[in-house]
Protein backbone atom coordinates (compact mmCIF):
# COMPACT_ATOMS: atom_id res chain seq x y z
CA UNK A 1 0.00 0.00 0.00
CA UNK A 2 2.78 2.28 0.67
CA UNK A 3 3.97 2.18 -2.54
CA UNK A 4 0.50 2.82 -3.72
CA UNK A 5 0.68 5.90 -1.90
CA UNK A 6 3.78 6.81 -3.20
CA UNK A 7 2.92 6.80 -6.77
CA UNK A 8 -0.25 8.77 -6.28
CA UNK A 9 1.78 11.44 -4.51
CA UNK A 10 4.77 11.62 -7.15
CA UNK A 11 1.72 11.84 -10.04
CA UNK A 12 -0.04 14.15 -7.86
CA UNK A 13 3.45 16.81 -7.36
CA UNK A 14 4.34 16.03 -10.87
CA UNK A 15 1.09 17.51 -12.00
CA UNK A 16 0.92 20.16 -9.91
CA UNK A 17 4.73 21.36 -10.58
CA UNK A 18 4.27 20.85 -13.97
CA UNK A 19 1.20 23.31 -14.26
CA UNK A 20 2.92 26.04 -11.60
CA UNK A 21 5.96 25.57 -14.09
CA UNK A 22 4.30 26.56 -16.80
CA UNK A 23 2.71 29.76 -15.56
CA UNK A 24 6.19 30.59 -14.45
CA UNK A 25 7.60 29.53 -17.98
CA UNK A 26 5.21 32.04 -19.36
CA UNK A 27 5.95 34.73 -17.13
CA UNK A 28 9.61 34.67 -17.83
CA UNK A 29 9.13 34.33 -21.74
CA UNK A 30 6.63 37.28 -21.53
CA UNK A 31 8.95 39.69 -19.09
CA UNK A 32 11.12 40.82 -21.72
CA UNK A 33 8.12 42.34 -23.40
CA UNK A 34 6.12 43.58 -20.20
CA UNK A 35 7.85 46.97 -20.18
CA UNK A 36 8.51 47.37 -24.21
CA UNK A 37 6.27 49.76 -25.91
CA UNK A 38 3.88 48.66 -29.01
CA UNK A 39 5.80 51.19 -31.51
CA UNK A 40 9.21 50.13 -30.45
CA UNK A 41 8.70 46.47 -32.55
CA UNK A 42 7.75 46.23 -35.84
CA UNK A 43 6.53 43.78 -37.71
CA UNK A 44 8.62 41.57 -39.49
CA UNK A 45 11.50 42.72 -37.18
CA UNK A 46 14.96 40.71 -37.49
CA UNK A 47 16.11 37.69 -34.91
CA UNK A 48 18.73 40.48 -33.70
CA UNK A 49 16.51 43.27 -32.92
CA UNK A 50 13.82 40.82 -31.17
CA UNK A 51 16.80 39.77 -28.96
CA UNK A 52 17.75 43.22 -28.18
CA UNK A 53 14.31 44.35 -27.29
CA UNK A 54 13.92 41.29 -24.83
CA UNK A 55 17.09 42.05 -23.24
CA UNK A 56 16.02 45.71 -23.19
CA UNK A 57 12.67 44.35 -21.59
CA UNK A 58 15.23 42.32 -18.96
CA UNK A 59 17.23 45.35 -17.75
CA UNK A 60 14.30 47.82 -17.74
CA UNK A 61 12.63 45.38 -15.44
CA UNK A 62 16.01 44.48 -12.90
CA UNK A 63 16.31 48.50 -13.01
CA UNK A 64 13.08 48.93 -11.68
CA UNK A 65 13.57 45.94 -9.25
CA UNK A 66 16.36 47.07 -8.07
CA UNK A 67 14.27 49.99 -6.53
CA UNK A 68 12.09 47.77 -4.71
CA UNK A 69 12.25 45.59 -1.66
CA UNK A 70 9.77 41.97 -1.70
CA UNK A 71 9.59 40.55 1.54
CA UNK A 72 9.76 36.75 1.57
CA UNK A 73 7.30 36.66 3.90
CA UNK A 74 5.14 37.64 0.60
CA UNK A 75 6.04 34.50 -1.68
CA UNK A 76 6.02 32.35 1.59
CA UNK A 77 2.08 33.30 1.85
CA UNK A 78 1.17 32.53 -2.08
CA UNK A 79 3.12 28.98 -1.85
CA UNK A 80 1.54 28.41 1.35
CA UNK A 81 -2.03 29.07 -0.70
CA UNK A 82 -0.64 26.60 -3.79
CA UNK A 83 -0.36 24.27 -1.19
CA UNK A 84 -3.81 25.14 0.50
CA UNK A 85 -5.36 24.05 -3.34
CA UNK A 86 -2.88 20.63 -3.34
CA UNK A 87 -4.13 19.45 0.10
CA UNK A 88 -7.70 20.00 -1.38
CA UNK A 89 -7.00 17.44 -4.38
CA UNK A 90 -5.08 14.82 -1.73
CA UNK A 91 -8.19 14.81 0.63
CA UNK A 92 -10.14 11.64 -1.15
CA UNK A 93 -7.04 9.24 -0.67
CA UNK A 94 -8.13 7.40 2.43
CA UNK A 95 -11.83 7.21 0.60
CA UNK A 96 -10.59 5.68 -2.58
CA UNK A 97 -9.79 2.05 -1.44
CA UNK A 98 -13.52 2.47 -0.30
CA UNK A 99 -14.24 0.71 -3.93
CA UNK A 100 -12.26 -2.26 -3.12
CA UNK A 101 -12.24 -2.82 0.74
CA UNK A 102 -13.04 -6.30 0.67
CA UNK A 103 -8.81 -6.96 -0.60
CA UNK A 104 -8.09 -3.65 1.77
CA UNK A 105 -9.45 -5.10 4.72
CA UNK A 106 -8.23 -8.94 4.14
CA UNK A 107 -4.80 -7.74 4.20
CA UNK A 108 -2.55 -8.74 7.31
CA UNK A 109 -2.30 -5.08 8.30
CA UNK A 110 -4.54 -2.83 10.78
CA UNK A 111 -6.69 -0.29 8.99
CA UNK A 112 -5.59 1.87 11.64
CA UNK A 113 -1.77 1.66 9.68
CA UNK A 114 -2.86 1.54 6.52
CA UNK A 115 -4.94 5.11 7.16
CA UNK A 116 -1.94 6.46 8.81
CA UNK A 117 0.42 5.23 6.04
CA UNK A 118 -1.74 7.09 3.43
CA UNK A 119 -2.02 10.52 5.77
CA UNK A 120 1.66 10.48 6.10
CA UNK A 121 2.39 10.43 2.61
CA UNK A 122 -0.30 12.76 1.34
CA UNK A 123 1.13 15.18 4.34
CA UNK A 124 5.05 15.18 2.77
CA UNK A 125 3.24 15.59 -0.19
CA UNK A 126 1.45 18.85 0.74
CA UNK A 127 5.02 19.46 2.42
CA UNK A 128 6.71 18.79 -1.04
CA UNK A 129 4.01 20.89 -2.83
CA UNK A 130 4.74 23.73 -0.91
CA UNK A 131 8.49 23.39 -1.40
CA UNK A 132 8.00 23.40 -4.92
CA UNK A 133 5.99 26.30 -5.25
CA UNK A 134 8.47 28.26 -3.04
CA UNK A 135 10.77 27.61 -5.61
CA UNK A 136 9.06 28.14 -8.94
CA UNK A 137 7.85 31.74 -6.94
CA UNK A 138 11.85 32.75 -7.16
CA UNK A 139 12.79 31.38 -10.49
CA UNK A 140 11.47 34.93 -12.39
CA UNK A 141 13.62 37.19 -10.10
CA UNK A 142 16.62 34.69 -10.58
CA UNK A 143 16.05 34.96 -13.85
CA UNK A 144 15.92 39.04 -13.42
CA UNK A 145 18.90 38.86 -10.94
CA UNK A 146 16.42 40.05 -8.31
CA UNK A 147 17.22 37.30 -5.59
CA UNK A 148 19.14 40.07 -3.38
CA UNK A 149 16.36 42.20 -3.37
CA UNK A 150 14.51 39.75 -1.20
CA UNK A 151 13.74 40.16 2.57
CA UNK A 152 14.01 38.15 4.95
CA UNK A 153 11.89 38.55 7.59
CA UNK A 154 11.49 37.05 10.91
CA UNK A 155 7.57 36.13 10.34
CA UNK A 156 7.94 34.50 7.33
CA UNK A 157 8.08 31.12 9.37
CA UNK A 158 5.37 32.20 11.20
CA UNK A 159 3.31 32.29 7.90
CA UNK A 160 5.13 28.80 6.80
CA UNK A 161 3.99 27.46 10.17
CA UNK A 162 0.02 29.17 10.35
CA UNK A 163 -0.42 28.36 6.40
CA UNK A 164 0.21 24.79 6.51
CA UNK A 165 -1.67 24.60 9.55
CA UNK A 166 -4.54 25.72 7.52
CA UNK A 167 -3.79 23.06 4.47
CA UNK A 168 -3.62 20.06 6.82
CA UNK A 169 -6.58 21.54 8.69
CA UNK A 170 -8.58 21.53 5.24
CA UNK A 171 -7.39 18.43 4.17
CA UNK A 172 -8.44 16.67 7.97
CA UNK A 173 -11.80 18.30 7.86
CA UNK A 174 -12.50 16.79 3.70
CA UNK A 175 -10.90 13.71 4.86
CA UNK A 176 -13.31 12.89 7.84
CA UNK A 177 -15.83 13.89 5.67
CA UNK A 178 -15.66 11.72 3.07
CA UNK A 179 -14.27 8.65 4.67
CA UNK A 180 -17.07 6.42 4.33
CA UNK A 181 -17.71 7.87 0.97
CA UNK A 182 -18.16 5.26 -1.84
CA UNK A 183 -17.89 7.69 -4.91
CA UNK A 184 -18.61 11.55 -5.25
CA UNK A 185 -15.97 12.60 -3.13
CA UNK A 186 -14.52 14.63 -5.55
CA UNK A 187 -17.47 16.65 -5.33
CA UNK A 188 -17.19 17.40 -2.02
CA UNK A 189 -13.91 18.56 -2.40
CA UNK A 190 -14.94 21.02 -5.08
CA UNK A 191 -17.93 22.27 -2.86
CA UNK A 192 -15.66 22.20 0.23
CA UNK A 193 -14.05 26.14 -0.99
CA UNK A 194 -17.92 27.26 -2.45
CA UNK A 195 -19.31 26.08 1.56
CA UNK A 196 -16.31 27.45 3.49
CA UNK A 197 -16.05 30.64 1.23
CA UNK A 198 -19.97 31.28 1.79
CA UNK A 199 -19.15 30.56 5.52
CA UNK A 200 -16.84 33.17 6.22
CA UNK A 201 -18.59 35.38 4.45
CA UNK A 202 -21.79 35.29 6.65
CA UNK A 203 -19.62 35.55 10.20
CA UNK A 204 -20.85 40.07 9.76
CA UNK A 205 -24.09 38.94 9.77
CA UNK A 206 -25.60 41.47 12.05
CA UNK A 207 -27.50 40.10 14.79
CA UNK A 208 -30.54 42.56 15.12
CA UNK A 209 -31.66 41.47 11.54
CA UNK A 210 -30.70 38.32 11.77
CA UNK A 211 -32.07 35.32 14.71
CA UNK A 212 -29.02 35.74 17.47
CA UNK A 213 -29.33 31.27 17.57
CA UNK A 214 -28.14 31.49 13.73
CA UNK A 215 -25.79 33.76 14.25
CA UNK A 216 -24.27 32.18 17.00
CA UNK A 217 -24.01 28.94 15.01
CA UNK A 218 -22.48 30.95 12.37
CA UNK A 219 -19.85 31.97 14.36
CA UNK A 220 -19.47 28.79 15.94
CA UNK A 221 -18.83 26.86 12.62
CA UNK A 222 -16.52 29.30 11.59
CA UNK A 223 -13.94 28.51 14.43
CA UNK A 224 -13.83 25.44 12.09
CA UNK A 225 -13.75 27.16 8.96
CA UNK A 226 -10.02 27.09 7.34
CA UNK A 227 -10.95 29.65 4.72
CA UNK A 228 -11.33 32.00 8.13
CA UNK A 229 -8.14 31.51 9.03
CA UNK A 230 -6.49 32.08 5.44
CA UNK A 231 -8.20 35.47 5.44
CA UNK A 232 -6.36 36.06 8.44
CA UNK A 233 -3.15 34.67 7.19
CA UNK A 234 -3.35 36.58 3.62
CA UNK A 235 -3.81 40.16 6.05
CA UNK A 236 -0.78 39.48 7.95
CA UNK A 237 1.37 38.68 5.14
CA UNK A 238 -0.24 41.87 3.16
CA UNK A 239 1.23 44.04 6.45
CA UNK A 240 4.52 45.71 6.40
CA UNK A 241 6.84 44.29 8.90
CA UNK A 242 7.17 47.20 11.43
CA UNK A 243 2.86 46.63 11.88
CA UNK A 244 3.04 42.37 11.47
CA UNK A 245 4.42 41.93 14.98
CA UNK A 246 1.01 42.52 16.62
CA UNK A 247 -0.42 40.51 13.90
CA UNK A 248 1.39 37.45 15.08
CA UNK A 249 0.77 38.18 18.28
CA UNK A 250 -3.37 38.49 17.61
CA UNK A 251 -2.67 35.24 15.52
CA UNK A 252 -0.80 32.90 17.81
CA UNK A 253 -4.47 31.47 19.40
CA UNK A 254 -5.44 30.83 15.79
CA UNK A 255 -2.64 29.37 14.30
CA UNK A 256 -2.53 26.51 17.07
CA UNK A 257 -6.14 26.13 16.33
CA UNK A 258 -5.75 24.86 12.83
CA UNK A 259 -3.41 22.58 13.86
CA UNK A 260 -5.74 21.14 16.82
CA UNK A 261 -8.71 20.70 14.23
CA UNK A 262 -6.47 19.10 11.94
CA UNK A 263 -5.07 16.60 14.43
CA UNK A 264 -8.50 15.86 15.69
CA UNK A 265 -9.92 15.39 11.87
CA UNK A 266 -6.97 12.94 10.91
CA UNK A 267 -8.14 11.08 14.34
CA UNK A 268 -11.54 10.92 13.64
CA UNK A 269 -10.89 9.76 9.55
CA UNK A 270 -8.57 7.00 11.31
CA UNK A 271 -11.36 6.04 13.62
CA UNK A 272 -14.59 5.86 10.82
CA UNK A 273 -11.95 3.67 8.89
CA UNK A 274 -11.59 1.43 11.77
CA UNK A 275 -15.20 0.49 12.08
CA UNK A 276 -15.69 0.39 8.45
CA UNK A 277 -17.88 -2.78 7.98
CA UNK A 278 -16.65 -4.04 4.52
C-alpha cells in the first residue's frame, strides 16, 4: 500500500509542478516584453533586434527591481495558498480504497496503519508541494537577478507554520468527511471552498436582523472554517513588517487552532476507517 501511496503522490506533485511551471515559464518568456512599448517592434522585425528588445525588456525590469524591496514573507504566503489548493485534491485518498475494501481489509495489516500510512504520505506531499511552489515563486527574479532584493523577515516562518496549519486543517476536515464515501468525493472537495467561502462570508451577519441562535451557530462553525483563518493569514502577510508583529501576536491562538482541528480530523478519519464494515 505504501507504494501505492507513493505513486499517487509523485503523479499528484508532478502535475501540480508541472502546471505552476508553466505559468512561471510564461511569465519569464513574456517579461522581456512587459515593459517594451507597441511602436518600439515592428513587424517583421529581425532575430537580432527581437533579442535586443527582450534584453532591453530584462534590464528595464532588474532597473526597476532594483528599486524595490519583496519581503519573503510575501512568496512564503502565495506557496503556502498553492499548497492550500494541493491538500484539497489529496483529501479523497483514504476514501478511494472504499471501492475495493473487501482486498483492503483482508490484508494482514490494521486499517488503523494503513490510514496512517496514506495521511503520512499525502502530508510530505502537501510538504513537497509547498516546497516546490516556493521555488518556482523565485525562479522569475533569478532569472531578473532580483534574488538580493529579497527580505528576509522574521515572520515569514510564522506564515510557513500558520499556512500549513490551515492546508492540513482543510485536508483533515475533507478527509473525515468523506471517509465512508463510496464515490462523489470529488465533489465534495470542489464544494468544500464554495461552503467554506460562503461561511466566512456570513460571520458580519448582524445580529438585530438576523435570529441571534443562527448567528451564534455561524460563528461557531466558523472557528472550524479554514478559509477564516487564510483570510487572516493573507492580512498578515499583506502588512509591512514594522505593523506584522502585533499581527502574530493576535494570531498565535489561531494558528494553534488549525493545527488542533487538523489533528483531531486525521483522528476521527482513522477512527470511521476502523469500524468500516466491509
Amino acid at each position: 500500500m505504501i507504494y501505492f501511496d507513493y505513486l499517487r503522490a509523485r503523479k499528484a506533485l508532478t502535475v501540480f509542478a508541472s502546471i505552476l511551471g508553466g505559468f512561471v515559464l510564461v511569465t519569464i518568456v513574456s517579461m522581456p516584453f512587459s515593459h517594451v512599448a507597441p511602436h518600439d517592434v515592428e513587424i517583421g522585425v529581425s532575430t537580432q533586434a527581437l533579442a535586443a528588445h527582450s534584453f532591453g525588456g530584462f534590464a528595464r525590469l532588474h532597473q526597476l527591481g532594483q528599486s524595490v524591496s519583496f519581503p519573503f514573507r510575501l512568496f512564503c504566503l502565495v506557496a503556502v495558498v498553492m499548497a492550500v489548493l494541493f491538500a484539497t485534491g489529496c483529501a479523497t485518498s483514504v476514501s478511494r480504497a472504499n471501492s475495493h475494501l473487501h482486498f483492503t481489509f483482508t490484508k494482514p495489516i490494521s486499517r488503523e496503519r494503513l490510514t496512517l500510512t496514506t495521511i503520512a504520505v499525502d502530508a510530505l506531499s502537501i510538504v513537497g508541494a509547498f516546497c516546490v511552489a516556493l521555488v518556482l515563486l523565485l525562479v522569475p527574479f533569478a532569472v531578473l537577478g532580483l534574488l538580493d532584493r529579497i527580505v528576509f523577515d522574521p515572520y515569514a516562518a510564522y506564515v510557513v507554520i500558520f499556512g500549513l496549519g490551515v492546508a492540513f486543517m482543510w485536508y483533515g476536515l475533507l478527509q473525515a468527511a468523506t471517509t465512508r464515501m463510496r464515490g462523489g468525493a470529488g465533489v465534495v472537495l470542489g464544494l468544500s471552498w464554495a461552503v467554506f467561502i460562503t461561511l466566512a462570508s456570513l460571520d458580519k451577519l448582524d445580529a438585530r436582523y438576523v435570529p441571534e441562535p443562527i448567528v451564534a451557530l455561524i460563528h461557531a462553525l466558523n472557528v472550524i472554517n479554514p478559509f477564516t483563518y487564510l483570510k487572516m493569514l493573507v492580512e498578515f502577510g499583506a502588512v509591512s513588517v514594522k505593523d506584522a508583529g502585533p499581527y502574530a501576536g493576535a494570531f498565535s491562538t489561531s494558528m494553534a487552532v488549525t493545527w488542533l482541528v487538523s489533528l483531531v480530523a486525521l483522528a476521527l478519519c482513522v477512527t470511521i476507517r476502523k469500524r468500516m464494515e466491509v
